[in-house]
PDB file of N, CA and C in Angstrom:
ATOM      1  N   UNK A   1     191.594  54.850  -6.152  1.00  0.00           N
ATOM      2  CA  UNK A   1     190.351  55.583  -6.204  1.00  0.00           C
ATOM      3  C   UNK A   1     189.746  55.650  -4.801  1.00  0.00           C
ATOM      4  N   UNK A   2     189.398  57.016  -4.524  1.00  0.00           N
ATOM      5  CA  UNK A   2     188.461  57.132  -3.465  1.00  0.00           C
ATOM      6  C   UNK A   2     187.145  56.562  -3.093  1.00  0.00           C
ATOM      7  N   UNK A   3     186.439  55.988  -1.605  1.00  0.00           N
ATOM      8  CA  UNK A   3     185.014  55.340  -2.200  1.00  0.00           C
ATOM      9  C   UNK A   3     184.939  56.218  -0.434  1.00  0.00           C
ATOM     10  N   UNK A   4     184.217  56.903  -0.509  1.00  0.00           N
ATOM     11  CA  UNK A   4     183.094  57.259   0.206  1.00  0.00           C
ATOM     12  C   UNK A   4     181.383  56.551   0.850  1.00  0.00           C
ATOM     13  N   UNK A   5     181.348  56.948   2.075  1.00  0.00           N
ATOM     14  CA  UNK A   5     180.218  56.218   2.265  1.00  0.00           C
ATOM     15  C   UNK A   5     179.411  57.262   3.374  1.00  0.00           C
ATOM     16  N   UNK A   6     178.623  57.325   2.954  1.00  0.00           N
ATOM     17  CA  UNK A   6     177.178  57.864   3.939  1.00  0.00           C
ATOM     18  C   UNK A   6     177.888  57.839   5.305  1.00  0.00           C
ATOM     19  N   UNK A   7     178.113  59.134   6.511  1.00  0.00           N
ATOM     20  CA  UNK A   7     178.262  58.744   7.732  1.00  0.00           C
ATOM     21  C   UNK A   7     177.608  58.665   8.713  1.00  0.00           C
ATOM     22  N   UNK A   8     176.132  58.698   8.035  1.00  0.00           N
ATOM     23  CA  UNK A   8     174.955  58.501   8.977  1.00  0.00           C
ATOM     24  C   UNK A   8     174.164  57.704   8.603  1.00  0.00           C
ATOM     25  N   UNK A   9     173.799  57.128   7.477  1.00  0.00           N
ATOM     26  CA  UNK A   9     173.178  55.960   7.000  1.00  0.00           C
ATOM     27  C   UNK A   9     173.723  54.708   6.201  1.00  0.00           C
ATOM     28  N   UNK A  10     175.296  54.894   6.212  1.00  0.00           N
ATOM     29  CA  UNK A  10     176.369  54.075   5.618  1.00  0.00           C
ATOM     30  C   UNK A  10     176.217  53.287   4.240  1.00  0.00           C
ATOM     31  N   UNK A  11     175.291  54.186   3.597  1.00  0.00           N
ATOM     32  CA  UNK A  11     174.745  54.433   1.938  1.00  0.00           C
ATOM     33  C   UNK A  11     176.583  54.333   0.987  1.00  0.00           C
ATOM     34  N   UNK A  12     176.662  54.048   0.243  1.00  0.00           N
ATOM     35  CA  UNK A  12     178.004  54.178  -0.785  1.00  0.00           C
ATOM     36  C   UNK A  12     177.701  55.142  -1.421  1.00  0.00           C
ATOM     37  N   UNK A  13     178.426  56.320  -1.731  1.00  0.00           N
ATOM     38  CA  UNK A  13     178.657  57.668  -2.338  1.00  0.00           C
ATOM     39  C   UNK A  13     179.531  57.629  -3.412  1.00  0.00           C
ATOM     40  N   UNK A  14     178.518  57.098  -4.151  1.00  0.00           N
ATOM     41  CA  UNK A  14     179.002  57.076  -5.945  1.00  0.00           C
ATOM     42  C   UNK A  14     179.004  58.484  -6.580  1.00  0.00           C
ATOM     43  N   UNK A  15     178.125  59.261  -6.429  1.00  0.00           N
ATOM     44  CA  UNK A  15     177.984  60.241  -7.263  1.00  0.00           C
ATOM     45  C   UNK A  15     177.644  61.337  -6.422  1.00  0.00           C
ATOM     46  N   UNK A  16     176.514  61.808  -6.230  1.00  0.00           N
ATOM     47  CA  UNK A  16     176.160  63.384  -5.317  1.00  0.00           C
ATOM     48  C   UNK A  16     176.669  63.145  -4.126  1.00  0.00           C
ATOM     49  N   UNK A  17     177.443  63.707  -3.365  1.00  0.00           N
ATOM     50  CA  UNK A  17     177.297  63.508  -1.782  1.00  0.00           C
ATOM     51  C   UNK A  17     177.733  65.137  -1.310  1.00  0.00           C
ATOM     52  N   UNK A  18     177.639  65.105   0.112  1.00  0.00           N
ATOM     53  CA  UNK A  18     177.684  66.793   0.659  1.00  0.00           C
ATOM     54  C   UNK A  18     178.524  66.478   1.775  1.00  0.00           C
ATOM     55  N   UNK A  19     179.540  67.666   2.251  1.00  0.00           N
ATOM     56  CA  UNK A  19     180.578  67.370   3.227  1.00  0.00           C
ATOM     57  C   UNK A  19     179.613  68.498   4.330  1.00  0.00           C
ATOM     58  N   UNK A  20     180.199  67.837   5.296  1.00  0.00           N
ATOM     59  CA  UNK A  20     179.830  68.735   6.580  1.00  0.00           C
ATOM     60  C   UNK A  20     181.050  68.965   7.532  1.00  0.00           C
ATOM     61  N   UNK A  21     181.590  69.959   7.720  1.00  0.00           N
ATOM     62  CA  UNK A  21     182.657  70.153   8.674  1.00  0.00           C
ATOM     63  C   UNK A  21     182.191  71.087   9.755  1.00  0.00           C
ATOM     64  N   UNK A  22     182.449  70.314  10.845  1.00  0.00           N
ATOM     65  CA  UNK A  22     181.967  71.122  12.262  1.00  0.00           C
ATOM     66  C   UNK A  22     183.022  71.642  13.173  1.00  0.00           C
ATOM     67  N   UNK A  23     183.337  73.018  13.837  1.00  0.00           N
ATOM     68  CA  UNK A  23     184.592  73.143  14.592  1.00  0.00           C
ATOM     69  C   UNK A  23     183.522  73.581  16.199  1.00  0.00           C
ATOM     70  N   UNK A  24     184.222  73.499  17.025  1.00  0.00           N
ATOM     71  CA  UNK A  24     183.875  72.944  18.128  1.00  0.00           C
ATOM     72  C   UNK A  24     185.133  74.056  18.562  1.00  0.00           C
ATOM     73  N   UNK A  25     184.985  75.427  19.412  1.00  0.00           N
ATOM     74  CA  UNK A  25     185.847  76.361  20.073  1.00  0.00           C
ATOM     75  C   UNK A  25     185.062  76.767  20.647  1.00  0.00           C
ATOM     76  N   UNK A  26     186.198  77.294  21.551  1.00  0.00           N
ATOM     77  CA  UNK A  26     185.438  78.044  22.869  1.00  0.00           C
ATOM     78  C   UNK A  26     185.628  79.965  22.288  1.00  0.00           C
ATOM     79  N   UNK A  27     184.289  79.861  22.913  1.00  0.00           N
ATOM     80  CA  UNK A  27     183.956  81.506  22.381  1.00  0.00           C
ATOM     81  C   UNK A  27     184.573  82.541  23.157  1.00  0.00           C
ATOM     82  N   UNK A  28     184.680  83.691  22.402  1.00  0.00           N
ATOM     83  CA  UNK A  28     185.196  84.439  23.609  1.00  0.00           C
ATOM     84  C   UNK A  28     184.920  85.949  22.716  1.00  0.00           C
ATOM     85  N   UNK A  29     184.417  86.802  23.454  1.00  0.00           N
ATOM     86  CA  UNK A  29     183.490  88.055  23.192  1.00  0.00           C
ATOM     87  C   UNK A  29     184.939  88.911  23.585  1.00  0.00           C
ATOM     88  N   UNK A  30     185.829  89.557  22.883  1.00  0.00           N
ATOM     89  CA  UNK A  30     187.069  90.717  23.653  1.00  0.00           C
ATOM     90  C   UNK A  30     186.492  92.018  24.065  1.00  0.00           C
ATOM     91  N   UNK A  31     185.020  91.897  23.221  1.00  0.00           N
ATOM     92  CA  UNK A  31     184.676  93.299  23.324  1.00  0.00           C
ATOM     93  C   UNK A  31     183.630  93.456  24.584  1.00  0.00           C
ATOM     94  N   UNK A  32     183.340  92.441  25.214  1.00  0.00           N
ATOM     95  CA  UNK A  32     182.660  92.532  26.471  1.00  0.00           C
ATOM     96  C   UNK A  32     183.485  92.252  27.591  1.00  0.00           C
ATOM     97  N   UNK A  33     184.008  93.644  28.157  1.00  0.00           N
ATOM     98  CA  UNK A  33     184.423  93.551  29.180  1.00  0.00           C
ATOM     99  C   UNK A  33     184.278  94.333  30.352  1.00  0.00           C
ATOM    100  N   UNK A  34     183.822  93.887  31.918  1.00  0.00           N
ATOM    101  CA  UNK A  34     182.965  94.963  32.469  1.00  0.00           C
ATOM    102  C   UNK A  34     184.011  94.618  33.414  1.00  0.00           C
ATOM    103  N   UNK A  35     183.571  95.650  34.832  1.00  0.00           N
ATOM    104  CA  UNK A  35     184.427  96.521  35.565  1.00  0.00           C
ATOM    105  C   UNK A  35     184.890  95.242  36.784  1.00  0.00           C
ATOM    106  N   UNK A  36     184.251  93.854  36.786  1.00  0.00           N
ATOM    107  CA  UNK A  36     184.888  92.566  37.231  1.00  0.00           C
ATOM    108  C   UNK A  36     186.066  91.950  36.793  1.00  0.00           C
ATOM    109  N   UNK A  37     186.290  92.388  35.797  1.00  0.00           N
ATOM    110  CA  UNK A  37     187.162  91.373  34.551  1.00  0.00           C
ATOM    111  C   UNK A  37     188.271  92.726  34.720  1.00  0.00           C
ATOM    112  N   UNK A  38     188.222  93.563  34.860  1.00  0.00           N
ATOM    113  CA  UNK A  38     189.322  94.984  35.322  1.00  0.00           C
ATOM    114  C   UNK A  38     189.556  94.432  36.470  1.00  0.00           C
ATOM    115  N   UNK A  39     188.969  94.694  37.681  1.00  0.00           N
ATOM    116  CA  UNK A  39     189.798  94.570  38.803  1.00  0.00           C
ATOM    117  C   UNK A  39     189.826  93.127  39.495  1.00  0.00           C
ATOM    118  N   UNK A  40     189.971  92.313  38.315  1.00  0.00           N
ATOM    119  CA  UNK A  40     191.014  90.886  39.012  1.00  0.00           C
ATOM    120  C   UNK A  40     192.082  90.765  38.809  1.00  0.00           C
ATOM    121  N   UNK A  41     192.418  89.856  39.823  1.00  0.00           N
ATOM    122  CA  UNK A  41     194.577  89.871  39.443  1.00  0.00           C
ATOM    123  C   UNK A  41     194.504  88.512  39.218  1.00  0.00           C
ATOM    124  N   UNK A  42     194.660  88.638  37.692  1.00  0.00           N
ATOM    125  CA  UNK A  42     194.671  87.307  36.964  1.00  0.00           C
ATOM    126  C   UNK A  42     196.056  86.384  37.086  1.00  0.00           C
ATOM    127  N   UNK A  43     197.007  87.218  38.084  1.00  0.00           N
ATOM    128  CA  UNK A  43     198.526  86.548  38.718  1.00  0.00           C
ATOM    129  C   UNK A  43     197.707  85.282  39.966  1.00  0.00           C
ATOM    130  N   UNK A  44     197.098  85.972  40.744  1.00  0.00           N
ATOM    131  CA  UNK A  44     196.770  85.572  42.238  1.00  0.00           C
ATOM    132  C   UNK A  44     195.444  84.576  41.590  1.00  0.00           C
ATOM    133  N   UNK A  45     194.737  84.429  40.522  1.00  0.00           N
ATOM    134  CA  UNK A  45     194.081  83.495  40.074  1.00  0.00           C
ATOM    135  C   UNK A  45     195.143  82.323  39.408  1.00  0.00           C
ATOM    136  N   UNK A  46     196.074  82.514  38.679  1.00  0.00           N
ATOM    137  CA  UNK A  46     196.853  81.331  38.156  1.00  0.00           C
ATOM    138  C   UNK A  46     197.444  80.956  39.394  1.00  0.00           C
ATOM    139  N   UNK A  47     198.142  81.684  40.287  1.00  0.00           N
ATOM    140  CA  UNK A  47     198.604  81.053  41.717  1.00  0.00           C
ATOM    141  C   UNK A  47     197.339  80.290  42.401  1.00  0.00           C
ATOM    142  N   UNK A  48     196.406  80.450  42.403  1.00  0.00           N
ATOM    143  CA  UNK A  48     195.719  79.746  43.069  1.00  0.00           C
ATOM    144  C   UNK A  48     195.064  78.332  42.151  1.00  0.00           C
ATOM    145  N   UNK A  49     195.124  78.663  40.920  1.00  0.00           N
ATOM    146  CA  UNK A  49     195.269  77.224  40.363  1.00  0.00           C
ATOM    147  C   UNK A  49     196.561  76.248  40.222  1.00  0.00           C
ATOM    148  N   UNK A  50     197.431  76.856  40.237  1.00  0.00           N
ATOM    149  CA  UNK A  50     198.359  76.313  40.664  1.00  0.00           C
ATOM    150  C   UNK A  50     198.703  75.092  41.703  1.00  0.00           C
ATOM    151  N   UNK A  51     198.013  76.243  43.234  1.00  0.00           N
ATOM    152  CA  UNK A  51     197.875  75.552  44.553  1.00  0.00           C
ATOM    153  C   UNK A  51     196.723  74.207  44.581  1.00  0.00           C
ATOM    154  N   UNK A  52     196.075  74.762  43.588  1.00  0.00           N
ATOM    155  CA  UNK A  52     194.782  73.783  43.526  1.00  0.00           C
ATOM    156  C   UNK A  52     195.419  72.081  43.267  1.00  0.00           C
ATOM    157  N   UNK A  53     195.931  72.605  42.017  1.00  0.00           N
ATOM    158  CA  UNK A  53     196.473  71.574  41.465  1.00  0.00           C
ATOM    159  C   UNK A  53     197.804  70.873  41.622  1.00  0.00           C
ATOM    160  N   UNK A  54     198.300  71.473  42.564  1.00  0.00           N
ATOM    161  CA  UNK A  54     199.671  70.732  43.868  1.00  0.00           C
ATOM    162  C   UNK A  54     198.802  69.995  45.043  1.00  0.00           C
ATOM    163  N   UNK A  55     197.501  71.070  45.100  1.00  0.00           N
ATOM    164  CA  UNK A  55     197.234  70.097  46.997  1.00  0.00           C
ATOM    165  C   UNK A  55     196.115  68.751  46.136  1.00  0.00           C
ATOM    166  N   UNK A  56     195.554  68.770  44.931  1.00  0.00           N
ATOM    167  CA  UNK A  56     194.621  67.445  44.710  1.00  0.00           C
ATOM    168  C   UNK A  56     195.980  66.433  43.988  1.00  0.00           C
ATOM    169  N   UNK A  57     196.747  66.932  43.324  1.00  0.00           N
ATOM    170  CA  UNK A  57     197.552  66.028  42.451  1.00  0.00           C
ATOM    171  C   UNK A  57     196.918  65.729  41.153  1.00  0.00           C
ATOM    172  N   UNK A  58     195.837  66.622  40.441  1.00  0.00           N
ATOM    173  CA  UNK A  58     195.572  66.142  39.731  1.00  0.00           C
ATOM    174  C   UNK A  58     196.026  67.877  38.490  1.00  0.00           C
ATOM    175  N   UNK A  59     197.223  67.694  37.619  1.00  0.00           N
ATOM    176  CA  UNK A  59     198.009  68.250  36.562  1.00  0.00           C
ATOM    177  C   UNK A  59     196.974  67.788  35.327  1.00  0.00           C
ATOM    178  N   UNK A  60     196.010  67.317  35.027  1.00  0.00           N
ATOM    179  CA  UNK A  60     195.592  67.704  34.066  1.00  0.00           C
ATOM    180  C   UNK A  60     194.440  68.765  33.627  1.00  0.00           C
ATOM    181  N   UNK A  61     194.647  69.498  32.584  1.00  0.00           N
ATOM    182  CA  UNK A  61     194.402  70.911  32.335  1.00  0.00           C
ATOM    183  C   UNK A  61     192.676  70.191  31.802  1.00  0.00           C
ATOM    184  N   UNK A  62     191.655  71.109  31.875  1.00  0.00           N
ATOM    185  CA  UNK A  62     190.668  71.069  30.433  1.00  0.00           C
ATOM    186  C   UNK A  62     190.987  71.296  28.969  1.00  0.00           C
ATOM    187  N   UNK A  63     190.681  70.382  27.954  1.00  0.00           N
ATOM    188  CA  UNK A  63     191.307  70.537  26.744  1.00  0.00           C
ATOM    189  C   UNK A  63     190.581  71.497  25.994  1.00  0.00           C
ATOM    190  N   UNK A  64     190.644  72.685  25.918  1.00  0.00           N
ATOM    191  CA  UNK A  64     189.830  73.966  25.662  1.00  0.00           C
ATOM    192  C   UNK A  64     189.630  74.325  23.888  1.00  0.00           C
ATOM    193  N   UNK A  65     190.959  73.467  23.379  1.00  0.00           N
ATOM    194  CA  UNK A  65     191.333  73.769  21.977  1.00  0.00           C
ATOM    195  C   UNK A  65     190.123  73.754  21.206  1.00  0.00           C
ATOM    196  N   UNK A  66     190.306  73.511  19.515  1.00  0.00           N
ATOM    197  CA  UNK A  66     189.540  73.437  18.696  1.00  0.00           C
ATOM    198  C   UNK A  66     189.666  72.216  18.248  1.00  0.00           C
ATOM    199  N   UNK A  67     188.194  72.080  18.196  1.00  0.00           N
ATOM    200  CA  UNK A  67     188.097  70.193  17.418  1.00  0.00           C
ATOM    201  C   UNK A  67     187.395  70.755  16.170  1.00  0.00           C
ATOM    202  N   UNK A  68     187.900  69.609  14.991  1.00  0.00           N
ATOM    203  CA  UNK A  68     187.313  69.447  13.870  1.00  0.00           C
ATOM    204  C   UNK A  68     186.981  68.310  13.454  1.00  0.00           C
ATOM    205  N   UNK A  69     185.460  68.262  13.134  1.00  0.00           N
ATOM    206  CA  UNK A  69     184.786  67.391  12.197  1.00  0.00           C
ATOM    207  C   UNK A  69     184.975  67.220  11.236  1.00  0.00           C
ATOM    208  N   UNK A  70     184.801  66.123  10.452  1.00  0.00           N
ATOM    209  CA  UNK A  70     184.379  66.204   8.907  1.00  0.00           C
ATOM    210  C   UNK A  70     183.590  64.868   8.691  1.00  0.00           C
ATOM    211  N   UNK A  71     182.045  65.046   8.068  1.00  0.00           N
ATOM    212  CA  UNK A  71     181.613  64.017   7.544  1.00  0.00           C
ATOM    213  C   UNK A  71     180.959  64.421   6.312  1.00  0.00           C
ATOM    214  N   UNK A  72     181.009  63.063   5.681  1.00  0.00           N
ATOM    215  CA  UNK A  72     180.123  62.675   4.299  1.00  0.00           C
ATOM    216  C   UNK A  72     178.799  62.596   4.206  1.00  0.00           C
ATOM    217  N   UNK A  73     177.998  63.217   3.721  1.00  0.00           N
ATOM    218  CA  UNK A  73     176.539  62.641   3.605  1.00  0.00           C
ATOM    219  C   UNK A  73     175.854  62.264   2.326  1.00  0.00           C
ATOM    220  N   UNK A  74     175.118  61.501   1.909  1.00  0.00           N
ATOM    221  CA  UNK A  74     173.843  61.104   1.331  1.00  0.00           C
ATOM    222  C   UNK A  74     172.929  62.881   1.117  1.00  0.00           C
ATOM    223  N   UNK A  75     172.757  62.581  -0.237  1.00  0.00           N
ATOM    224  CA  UNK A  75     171.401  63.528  -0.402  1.00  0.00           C
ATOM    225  C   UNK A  75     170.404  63.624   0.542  1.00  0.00           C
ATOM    226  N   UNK A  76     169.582  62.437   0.500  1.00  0.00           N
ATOM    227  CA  UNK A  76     168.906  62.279   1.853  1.00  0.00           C
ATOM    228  C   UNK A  76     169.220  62.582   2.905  1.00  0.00           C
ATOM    229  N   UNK A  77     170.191  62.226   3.417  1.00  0.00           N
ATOM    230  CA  UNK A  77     170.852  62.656   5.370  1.00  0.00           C
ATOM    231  C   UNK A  77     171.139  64.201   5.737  1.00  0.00           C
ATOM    232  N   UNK A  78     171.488  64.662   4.221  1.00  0.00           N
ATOM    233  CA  UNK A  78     172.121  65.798   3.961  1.00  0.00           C
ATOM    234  C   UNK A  78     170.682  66.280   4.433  1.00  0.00           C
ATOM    235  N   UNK A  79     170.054  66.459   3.525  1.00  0.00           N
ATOM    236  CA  UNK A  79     168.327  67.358   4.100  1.00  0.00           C
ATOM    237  C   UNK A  79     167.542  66.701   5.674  1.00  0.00           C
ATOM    238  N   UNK A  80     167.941  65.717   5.921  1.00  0.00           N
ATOM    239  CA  UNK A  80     167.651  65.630   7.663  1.00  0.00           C
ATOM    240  C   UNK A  80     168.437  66.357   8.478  1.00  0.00           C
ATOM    241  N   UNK A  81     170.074  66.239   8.118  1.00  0.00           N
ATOM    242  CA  UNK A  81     170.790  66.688   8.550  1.00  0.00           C
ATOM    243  C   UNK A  81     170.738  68.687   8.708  1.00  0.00           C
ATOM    244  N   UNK A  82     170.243  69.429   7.382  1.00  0.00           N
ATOM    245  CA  UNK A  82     170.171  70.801   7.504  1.00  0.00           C
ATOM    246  C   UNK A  82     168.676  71.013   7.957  1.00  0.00           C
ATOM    247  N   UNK A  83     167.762  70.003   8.644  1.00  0.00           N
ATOM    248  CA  UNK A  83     166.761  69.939   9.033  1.00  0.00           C
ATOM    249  C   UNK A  83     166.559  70.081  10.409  1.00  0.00           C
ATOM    250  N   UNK A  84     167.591  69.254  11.136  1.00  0.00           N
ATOM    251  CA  UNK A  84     167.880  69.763  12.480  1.00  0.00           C
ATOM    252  C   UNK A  84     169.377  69.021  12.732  1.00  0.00           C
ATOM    253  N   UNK A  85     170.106  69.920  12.376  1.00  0.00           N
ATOM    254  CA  UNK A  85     171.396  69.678  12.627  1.00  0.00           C
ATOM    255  C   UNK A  85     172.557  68.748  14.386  1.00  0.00           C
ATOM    256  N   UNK A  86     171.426  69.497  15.143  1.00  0.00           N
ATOM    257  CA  UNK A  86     171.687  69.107  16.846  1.00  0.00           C
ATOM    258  C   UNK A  86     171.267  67.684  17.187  1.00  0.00           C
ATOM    259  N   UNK A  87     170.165  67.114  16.510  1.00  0.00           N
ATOM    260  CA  UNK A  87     169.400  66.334  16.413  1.00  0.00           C
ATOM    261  C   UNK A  87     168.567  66.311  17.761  1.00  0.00           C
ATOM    262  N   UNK A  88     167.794  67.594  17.789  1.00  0.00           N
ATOM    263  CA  UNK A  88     166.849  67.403  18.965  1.00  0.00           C
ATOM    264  C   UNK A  88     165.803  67.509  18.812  1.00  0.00           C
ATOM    265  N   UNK A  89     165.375  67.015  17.501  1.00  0.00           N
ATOM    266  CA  UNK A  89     164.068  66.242  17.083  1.00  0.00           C
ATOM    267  C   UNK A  89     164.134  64.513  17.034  1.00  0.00           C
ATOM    268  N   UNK A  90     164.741  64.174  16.871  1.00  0.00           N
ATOM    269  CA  UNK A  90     165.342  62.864  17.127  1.00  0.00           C
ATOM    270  C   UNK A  90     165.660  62.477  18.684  1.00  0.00           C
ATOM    271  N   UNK A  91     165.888  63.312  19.681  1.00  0.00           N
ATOM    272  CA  UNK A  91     165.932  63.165  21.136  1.00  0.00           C
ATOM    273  C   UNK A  91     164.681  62.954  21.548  1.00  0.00           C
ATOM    274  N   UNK A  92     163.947  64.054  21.119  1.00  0.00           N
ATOM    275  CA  UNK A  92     162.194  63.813  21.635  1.00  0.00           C
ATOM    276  C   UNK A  92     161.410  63.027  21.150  1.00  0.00           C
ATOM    277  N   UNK A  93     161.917  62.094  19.995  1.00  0.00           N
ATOM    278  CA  UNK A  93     161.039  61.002  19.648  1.00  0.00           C
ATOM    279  C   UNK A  93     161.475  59.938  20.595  1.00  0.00           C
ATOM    280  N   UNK A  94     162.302  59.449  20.876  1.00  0.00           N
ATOM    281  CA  UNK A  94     162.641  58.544  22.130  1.00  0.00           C
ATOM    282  C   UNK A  94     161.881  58.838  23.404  1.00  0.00           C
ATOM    283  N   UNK A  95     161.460  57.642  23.470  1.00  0.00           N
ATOM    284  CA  UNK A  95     160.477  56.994  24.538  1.00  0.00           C
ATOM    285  C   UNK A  95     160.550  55.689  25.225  1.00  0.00           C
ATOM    286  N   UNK A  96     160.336  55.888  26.239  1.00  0.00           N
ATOM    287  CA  UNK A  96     160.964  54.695  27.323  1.00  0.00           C
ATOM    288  C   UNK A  96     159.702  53.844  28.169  1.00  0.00           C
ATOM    289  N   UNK A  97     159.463  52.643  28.014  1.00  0.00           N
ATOM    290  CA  UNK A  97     158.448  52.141  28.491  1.00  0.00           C
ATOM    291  C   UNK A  97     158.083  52.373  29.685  1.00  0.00           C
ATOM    292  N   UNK A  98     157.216  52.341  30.877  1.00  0.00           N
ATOM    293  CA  UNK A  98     156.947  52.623  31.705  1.00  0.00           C
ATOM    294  C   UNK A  98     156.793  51.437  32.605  1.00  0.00           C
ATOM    295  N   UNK A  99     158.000  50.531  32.890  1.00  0.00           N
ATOM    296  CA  UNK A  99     158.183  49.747  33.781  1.00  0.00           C
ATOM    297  C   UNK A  99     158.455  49.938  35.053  1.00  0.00           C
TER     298      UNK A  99
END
């Protein structure tokens, strides 16, 4: 048997709970393309990353892919959670003494 648990308030999920799956890609508009993005030579740009990355020694790429989430929530977390999802109401309550 499966046992689930709250992944933000680590509550046990006996009965109601709500999934949240988040994907995390990089965007890309095909249909905006202006007269910069025409006349580059996207050859003489990979050659020059290329060179980049022979004269530092450093071969590793940015990992550009798609990430996926998945968490469990609580009834409760669930409505904080579609309340402000980013949690940048929770950023601005943090406060730092003035030492």
């Amino acid at each position: 048997m499966l046992h689930f648990t709250c992944d933000m308030c680590g509550q046990s999920l006996n009965g109601e709970r709500y999934e949240v799956r988040v994907d995390v890609r990089p965007a890309f508009d095909p249909d905006e393309l202006d007269e910069i993005d025409l006349d580059l030579d996207h050859l003489d740009e990979i050659a020059a990353t290329i060179d980049q990355m022979e004269s530092t020694g450093d071969f590793e790429l940015t990992d550009c892919g798609v990430k996926s989430f998945r968490y469990d929530l609580c009834p409760h977390c669930r409505e904080r959670y579609t309340q402000d999802p980013l949690g940048q109401d929770t950023l601005k309550r943090v406060s730092f003494s003035q030492n």
